[in-house]
Protein backbone atom coordinates (compact mmCIF):
# COMPACT_ATOMS: atom_id res chain seq x y z
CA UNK A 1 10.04 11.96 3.71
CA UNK A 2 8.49 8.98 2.11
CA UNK A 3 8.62 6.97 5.12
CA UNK A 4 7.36 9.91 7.23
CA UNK A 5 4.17 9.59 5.34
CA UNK A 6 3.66 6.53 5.24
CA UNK A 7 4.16 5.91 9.63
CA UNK A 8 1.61 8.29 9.60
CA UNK A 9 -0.85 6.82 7.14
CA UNK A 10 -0.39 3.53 9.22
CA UNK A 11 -0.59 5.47 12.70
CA UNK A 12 -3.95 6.68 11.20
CA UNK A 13 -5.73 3.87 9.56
CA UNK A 14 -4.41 2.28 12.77
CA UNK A 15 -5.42 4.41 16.02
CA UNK A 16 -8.30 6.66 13.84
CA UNK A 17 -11.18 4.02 13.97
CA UNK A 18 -10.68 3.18 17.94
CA UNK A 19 -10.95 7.13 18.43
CA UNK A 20 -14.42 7.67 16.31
CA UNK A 21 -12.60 9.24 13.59
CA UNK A 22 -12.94 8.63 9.97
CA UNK A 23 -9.45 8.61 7.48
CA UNK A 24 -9.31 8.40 4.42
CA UNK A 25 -5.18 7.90 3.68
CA UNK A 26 -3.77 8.19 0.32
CA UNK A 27 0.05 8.67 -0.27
CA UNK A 28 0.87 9.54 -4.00
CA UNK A 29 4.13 8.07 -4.59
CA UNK A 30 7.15 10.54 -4.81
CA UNK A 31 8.87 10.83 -7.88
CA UNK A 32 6.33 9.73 -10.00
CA UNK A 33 3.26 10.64 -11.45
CA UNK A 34 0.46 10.34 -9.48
CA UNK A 35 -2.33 7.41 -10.53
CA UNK A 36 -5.19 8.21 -12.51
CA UNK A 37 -6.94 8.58 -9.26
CA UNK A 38 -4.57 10.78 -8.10
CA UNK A 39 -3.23 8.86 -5.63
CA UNK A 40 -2.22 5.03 -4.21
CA UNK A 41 -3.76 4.29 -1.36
CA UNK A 42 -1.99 2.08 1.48
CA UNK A 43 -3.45 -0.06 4.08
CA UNK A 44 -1.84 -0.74 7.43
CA UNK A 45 -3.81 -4.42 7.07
CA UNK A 46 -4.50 -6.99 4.24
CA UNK A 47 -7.86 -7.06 5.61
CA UNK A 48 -8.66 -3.17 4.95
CA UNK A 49 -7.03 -3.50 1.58
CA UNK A 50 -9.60 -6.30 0.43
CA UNK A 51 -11.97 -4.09 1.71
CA UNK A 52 -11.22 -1.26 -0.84
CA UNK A 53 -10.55 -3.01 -3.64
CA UNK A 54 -13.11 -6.82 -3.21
CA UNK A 55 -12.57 -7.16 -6.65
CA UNK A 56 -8.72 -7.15 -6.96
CA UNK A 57 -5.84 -8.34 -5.58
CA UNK A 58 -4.26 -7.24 -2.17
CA UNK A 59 -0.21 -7.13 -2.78
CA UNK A 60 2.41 -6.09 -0.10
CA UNK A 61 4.06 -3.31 -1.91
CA UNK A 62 7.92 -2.28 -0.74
CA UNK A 63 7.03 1.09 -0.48
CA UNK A 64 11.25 2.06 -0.68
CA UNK A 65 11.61 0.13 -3.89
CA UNK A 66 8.10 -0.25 -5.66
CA UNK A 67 8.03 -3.58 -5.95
CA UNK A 68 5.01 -5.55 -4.77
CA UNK A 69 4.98 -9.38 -4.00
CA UNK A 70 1.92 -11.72 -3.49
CA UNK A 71 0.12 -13.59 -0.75
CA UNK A 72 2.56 -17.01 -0.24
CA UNK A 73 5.68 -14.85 -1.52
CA UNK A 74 8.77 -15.03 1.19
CA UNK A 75 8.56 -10.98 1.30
CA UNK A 76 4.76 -10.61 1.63
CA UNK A 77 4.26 -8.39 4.64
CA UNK A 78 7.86 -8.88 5.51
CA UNK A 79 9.96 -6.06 4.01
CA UNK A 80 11.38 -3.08 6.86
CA UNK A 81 9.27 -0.73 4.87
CA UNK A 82 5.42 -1.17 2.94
CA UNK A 83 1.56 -1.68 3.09
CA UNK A 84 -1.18 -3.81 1.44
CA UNK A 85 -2.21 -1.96 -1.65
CA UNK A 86 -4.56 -3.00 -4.81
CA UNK A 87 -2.01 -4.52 -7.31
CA UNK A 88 -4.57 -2.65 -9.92
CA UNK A 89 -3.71 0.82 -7.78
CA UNK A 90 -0.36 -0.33 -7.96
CA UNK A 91 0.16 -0.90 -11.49
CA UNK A 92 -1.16 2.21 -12.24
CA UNK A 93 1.14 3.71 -9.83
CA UNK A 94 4.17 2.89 -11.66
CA UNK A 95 5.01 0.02 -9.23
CA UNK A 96 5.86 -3.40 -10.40
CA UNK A 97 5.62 -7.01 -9.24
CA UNK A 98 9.32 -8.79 -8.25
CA UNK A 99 10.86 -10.26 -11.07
CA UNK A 100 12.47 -13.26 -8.97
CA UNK A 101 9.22 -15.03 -7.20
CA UNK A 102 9.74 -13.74 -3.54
């Protein structure tokens, strides 16, 4: 179910703009409660993360596991399943950075 969502939340941020159509995607994570905005929202691209969230810092988060890892890190953008997120978003989320530096 999880990963349902979030193909479609990429298939959207992805194919929406090219068709004139405004989305605004935000998964809340299952099994947990939701963020104090209700909601986590992930990016298809680092670029649209930075984007949402100038301020902070983008983080490719492992959607399966919850862990998040940072720009230069082996698994940034590389796990089978994820998105760029807000590691504030995240945090809030319940998700956590990776304890061994990949």
């Amino acid at each position: 179910m999880r990963r349902s969502i979030f193909i479609l939340a990429v298939l959207l941020t992805t194919f929406a703009p090219s068709l004139g159509v405004g989305v605004a995607t935000s998964v809340a994570i299952a099994g947990q409660p939701p963020a104090l905005t209700g909601s986590l929202q992930l990016f298809a691209t680092e670029e649209a993360a930075q984007k949402h969230c100038p301020k902070d810092e983008v983080v490719w988060l492992n959607t399966a596991s919850g862990i998040y890892h940072e720009k230069g890190m082996r698994w940034y953008g590389n796990t089978k399943q994820g998105a760029y997120v807000c590691r504030k978003e995240a945090d809030a989320a319940g998700d956590r950075d990776t304890r061994n530096g990949q």
